[in-house]
Protein backbone atom coordinates (compact mmCIF):
# COMPACT_ATOMS: atom_id res chain seq x y z
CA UNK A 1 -3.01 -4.11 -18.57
CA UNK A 2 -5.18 -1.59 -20.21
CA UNK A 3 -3.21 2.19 -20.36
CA UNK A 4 -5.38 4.48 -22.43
CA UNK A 5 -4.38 6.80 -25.48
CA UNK A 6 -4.75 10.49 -25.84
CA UNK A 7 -8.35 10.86 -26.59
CA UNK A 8 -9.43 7.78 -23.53
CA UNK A 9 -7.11 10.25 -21.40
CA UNK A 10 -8.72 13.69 -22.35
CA UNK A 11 -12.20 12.26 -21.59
CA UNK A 12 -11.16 10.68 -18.10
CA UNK A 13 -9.53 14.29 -17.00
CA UNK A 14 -12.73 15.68 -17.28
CA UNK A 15 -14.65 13.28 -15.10
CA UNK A 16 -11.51 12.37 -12.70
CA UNK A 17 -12.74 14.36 -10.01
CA UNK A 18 -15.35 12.17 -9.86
CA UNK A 19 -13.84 8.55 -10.54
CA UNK A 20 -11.96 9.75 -7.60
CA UNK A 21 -14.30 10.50 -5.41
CA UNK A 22 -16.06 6.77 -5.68
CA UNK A 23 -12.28 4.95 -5.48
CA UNK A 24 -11.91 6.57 -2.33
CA UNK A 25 -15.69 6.03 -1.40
CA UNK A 26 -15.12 2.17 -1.88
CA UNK A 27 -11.67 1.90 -0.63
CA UNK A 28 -13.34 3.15 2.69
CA UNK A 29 -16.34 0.66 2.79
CA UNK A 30 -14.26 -2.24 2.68
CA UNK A 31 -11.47 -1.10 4.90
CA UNK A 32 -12.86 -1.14 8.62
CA UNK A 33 -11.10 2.15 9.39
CA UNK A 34 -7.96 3.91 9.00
CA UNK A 35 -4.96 4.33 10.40
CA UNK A 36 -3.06 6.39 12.84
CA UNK A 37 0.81 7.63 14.41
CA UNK A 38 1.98 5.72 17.68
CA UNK A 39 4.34 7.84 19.62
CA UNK A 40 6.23 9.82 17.09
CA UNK A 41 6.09 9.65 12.91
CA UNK A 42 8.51 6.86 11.90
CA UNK A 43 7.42 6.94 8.83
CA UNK A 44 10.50 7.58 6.20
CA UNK A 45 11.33 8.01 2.89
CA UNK A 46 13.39 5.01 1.87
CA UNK A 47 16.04 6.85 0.33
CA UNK A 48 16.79 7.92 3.53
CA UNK A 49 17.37 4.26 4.14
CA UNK A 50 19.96 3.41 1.74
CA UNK A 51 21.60 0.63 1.34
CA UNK A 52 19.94 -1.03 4.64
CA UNK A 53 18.04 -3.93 4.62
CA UNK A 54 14.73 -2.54 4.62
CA UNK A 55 15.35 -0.25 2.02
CA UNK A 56 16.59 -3.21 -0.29
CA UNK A 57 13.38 -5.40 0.85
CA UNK A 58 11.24 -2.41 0.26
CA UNK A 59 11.92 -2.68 -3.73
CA UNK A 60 9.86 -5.94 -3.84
CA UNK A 61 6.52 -3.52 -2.59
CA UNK A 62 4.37 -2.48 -5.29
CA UNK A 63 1.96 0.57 -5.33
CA UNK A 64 -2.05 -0.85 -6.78
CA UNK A 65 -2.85 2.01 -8.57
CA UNK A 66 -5.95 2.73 -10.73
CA UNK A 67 -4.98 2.22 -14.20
CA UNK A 68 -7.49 5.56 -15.18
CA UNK A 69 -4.44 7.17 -13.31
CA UNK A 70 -1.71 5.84 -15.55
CA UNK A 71 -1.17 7.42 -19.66
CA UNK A 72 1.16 5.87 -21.43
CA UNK A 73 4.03 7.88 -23.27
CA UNK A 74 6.31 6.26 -25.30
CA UNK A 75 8.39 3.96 -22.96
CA UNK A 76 6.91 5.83 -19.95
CA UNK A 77 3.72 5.98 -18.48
CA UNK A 78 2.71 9.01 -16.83
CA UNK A 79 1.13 9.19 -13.39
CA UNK A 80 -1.99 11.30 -13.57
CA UNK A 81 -2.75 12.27 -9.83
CA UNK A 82 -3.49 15.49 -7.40
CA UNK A 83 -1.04 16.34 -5.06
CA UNK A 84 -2.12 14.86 -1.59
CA UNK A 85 -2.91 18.50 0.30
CA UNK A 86 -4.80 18.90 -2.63
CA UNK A 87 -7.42 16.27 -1.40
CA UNK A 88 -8.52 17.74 1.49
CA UNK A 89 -7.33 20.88 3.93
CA UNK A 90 -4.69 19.55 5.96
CA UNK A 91 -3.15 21.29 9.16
CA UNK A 92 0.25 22.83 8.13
CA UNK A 93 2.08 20.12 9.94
CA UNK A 94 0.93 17.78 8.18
CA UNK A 95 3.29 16.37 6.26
CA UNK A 96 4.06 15.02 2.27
CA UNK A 97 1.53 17.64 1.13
CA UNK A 98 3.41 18.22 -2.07
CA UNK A 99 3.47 14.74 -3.15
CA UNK A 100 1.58 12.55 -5.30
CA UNK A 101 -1.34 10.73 -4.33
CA UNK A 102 -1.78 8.03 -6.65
CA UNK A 103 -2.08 4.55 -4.78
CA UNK A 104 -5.45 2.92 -4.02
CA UNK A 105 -3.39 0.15 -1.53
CA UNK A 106 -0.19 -1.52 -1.01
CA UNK A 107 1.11 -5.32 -2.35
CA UNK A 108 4.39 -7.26 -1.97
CA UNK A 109 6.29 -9.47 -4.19
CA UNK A 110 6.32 -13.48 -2.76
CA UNK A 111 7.25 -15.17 -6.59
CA UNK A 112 8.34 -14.05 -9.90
CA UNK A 113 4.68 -13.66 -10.64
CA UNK A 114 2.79 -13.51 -7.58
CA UNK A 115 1.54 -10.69 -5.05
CA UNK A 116 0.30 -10.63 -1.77
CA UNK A 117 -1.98 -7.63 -0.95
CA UNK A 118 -5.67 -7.42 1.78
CA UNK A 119 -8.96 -8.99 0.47
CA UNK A 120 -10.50 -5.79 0.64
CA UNK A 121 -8.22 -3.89 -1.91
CA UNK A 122 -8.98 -6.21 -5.23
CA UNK A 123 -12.40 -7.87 -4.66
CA UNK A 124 -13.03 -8.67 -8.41
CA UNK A 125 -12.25 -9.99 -11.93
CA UNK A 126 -12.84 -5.85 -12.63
CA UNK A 127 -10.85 -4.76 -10.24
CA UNK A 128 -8.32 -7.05 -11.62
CA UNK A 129 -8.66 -6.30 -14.96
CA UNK A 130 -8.93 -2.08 -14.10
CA UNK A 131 -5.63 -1.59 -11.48
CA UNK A 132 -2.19 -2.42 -12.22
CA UNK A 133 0.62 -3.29 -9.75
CA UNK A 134 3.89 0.17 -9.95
CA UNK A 135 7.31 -1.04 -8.44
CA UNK A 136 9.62 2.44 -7.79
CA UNK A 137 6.85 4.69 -6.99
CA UNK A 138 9.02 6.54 -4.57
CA UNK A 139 9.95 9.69 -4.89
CA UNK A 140 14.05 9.96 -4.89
CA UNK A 141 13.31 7.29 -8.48
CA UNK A 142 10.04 9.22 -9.69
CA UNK A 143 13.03 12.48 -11.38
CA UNK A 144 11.29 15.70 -12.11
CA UNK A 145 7.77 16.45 -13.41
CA UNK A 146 7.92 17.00 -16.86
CA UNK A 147 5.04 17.19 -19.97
CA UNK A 148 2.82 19.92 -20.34
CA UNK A 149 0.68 18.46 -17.27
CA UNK A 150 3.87 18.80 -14.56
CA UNK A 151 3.63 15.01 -13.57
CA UNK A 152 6.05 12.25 -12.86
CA UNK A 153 6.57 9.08 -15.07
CA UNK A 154 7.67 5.53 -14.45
CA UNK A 155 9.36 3.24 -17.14
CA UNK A 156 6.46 1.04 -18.40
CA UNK A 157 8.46 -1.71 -17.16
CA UNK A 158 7.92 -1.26 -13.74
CA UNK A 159 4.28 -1.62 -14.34
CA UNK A 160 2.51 -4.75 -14.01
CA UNK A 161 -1.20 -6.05 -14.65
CA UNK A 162 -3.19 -8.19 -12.75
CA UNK A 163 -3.43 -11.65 -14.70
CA UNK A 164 -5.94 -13.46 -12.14
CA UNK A 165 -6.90 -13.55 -8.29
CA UNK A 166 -5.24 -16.91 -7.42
CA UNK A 167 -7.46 -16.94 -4.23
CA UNK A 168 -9.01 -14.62 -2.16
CA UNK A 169 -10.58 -14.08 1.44
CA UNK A 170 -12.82 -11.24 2.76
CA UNK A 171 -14.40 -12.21 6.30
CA UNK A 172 -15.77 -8.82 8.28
CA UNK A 173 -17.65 -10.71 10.97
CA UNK A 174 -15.86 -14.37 12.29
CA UNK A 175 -12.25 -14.64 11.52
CA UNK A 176 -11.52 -11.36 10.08
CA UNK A 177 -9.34 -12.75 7.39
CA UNK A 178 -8.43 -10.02 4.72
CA UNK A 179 -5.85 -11.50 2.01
CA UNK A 180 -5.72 -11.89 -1.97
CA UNK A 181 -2.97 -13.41 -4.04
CA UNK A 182 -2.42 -12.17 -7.06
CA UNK A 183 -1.10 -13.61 -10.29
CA UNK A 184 0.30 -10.50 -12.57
CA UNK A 185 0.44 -10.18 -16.38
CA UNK A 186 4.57 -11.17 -16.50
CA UNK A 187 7.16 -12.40 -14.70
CA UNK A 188 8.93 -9.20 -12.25
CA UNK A 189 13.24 -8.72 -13.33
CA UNK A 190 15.75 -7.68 -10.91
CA UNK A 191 13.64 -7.80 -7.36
CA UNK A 192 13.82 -10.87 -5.20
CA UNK A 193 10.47 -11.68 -3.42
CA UNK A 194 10.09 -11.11 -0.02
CA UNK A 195 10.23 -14.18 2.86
CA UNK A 196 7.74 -14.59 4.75
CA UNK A 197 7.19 -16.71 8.46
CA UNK A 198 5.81 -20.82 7.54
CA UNK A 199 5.23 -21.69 11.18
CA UNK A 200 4.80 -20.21 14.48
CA UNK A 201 3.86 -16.75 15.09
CA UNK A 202 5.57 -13.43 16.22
CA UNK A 203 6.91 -12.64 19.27
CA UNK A 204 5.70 -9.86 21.85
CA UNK A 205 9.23 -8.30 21.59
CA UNK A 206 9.74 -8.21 18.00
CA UNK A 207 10.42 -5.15 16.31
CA UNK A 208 7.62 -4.32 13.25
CA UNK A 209 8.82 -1.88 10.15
CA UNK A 210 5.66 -1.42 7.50
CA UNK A 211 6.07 -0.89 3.81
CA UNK A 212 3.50 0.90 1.47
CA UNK A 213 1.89 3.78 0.54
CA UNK A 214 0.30 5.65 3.15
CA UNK A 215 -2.66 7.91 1.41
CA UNK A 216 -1.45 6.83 -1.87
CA UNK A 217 1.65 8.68 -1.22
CA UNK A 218 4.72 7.13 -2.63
CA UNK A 219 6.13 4.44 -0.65
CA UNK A 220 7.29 4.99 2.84
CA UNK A 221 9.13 2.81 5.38
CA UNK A 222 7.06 3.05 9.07
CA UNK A 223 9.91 1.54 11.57
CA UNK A 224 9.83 0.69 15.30
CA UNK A 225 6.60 -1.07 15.27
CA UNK A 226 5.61 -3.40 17.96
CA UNK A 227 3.08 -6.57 18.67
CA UNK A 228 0.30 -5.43 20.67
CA UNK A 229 -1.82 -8.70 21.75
CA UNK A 230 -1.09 -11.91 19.42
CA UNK A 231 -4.29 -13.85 20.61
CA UNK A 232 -6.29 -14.24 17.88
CA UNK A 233 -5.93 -17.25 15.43
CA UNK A 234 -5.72 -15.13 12.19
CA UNK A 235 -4.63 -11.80 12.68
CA UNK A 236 -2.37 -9.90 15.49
CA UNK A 237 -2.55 -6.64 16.44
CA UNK A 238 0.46 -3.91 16.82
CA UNK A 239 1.34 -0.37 17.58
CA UNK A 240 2.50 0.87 14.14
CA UNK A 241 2.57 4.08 11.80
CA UNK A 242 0.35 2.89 9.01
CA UNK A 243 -2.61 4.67 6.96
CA UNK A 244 -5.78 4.83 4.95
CA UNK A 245 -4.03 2.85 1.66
CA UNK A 246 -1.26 0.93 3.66
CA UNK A 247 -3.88 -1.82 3.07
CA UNK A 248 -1.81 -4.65 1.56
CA UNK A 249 1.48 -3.63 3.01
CA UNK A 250 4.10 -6.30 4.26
CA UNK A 251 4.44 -6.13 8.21
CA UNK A 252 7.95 -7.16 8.08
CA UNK A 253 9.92 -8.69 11.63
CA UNK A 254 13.30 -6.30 11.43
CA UNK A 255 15.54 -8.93 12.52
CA UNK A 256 14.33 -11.80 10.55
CA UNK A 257 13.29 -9.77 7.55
CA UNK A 258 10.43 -12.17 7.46
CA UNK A 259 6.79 -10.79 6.74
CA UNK A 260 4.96 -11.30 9.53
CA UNK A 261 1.50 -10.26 8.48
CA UNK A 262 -0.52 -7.88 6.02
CA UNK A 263 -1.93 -4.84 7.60
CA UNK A 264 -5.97 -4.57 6.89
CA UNK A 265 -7.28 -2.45 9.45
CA UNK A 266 -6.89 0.22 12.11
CA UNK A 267 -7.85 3.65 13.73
CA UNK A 268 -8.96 6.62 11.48
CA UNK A 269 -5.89 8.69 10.45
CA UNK A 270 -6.98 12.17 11.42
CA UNK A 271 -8.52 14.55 13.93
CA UNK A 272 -10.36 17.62 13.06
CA UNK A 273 -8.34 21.22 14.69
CA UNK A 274 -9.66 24.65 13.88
CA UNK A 275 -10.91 23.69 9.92
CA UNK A 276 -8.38 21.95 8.71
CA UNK A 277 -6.79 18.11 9.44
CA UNK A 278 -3.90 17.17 11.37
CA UNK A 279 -2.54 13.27 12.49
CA UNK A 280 -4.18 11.45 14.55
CA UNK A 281 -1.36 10.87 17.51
CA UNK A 282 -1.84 8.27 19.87
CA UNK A 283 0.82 7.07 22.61
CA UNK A 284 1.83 3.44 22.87
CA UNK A 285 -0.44 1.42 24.08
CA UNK A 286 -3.64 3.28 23.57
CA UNK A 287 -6.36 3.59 20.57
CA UNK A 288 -6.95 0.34 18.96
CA UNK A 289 -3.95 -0.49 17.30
CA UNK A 290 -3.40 -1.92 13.39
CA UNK A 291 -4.75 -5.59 12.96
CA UNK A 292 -2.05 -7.40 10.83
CA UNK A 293 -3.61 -10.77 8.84
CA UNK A 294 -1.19 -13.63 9.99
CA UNK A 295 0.57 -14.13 6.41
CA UNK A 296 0.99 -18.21 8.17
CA UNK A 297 -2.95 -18.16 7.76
CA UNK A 298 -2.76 -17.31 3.77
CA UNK A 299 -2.40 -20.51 1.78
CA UNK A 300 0.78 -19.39 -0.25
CA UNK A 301 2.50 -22.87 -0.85
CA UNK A 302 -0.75 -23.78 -2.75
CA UNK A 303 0.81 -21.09 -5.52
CA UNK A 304 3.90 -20.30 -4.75
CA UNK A 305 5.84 -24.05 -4.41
């Protein structure tokens, strides 16, 4: 994992704007679309879910961030990132606008070692060698803003790089597989990987929560989610709160606490209203839904047994 000293950093501030831009540019090409809110915004920070089983499986979900975004100081490394309703103009109710937008997509923890994230969101040895993998980038762990710059920090331990991309698949026309697994610089202390479904496949009835980072916010937990149609033979789709940079997240089954899928794709995230953005609201049962790669499709035990 390459995190750049003072004079690296100095030169990238000047030409972030623009580094941005083309992440964001590229993210978008290889995602089909974005995503959307079904019904109401379950979408919540997981501090507000304490000491529940989500929030203790949502540990083991790791922000992909750009490692241009990351400085190192000392034992920390700071996260160098506009606030999201900075980005764009965003509608008043919009919400999170005075949080940090810092995440490119989403992964999950299945080994020690090894992360799960969509085919689309590391496609090579660069973006390997260029991104590292943040566990705690939430905001009730990220403290105050401090430094000169008014940014959060992370303990460099929670940071990860990306040894190698075990295997890989990226198929926009037949089978619409979307997966990578990812091999990272170092074992991960003190989070248990997450289970995930061997056989079978997800029932119509089961409830969905999402993990990740919706706009590159810090992580949220998107509950009440819900299968859709489970007809296709590698992905499903499902009514659930997920966004541009959610790509990569664990679709977890809230009884089983089994991951059910990756999410990869959906319906754009927001509607034009008087100059300015606001969500993208559908009701149940209506857009296009979230397609969620079948994780029973990705060839863990090859890597992982």
């Amino acid at each position: 994992m390459a995190i750049h000293d003072e004079n690296h950093y100095i030169f990238i501030m000047k030409i972030a704007p623009l580094i941005s831009l083309l992440l964001l540019l590229n993210i978008q090409v290889f995602a089909d679309s974005f995503k959307i809110i079904y019904g109401e915004d379950d979408r919540f920070e997981p501090a507000t879910l304490e000491g529940s089983r989500l929030e203790l499986a949502s540990k083991s979900v790791a922000a992909i961030i750009s490692n241009y975004s990351l400085k190192k100081i000392g034992q920390s490394i700071e996260i160098v990132a506009l606030n999201f309703g900075e980005t764009t103009r965003y509608c008043p109710s919009v919400p999170y606008q005075g949080q940090p937008t810092a995440a490119s997509c989403s992964s999950f923890l299945v080994a020690p070692d090894i992360v799960v994230t969509a085919g689309h969101c590391l496609k090579t040895e660069w973006d390997c060698k260029s991104k590292s993998f943040v566990f705690d980038y939430r905001m009730d762990l990220l403290g105050s803003r401090v430094g000169p710059f008014d940014r959060y920090r992370v303990s460099k331990n929670q940071v990860y790089g990306c040894k190698e991309i075990l295997a890989r698949k990226l198929d926009r026309n037949d089978t619409k597989e979307d997966w990578a697994i990812i091999k990272l610089d170092r074992k991960v202390s003190n989070r248990t990987p997450l289970n995930f479904r061997q056989y079978g496949k997800v029932e119509k009835n089961s409830k969905l929560s999402l993990m990740g980072f919706p706009n590159g916010l810090p992580l949220k937990i998107a509950i009440n989610g819900k299968v859709r149609t489970n007809n296709k033979a590698f992905y499903f789709v499902a009514d659930i709160d997920a966004f541009h940079m959610n790509s990569g997240s664990p679709v977890i089954n809230q009884d089983t606490l089994e991951v059910e899928g990756i999410l990869v794709r959906g319906e754009k995230d927001f509607t034009s209203n008087l100059g300015c953005k606001q969500l993208k609201i559908c009701k149940e049962d209506t857009c296009r839904g979230e397609d969620i790669s079948k994780i029973t499709k990705v060839p863990l035990k090859k890597y992982i047994y």
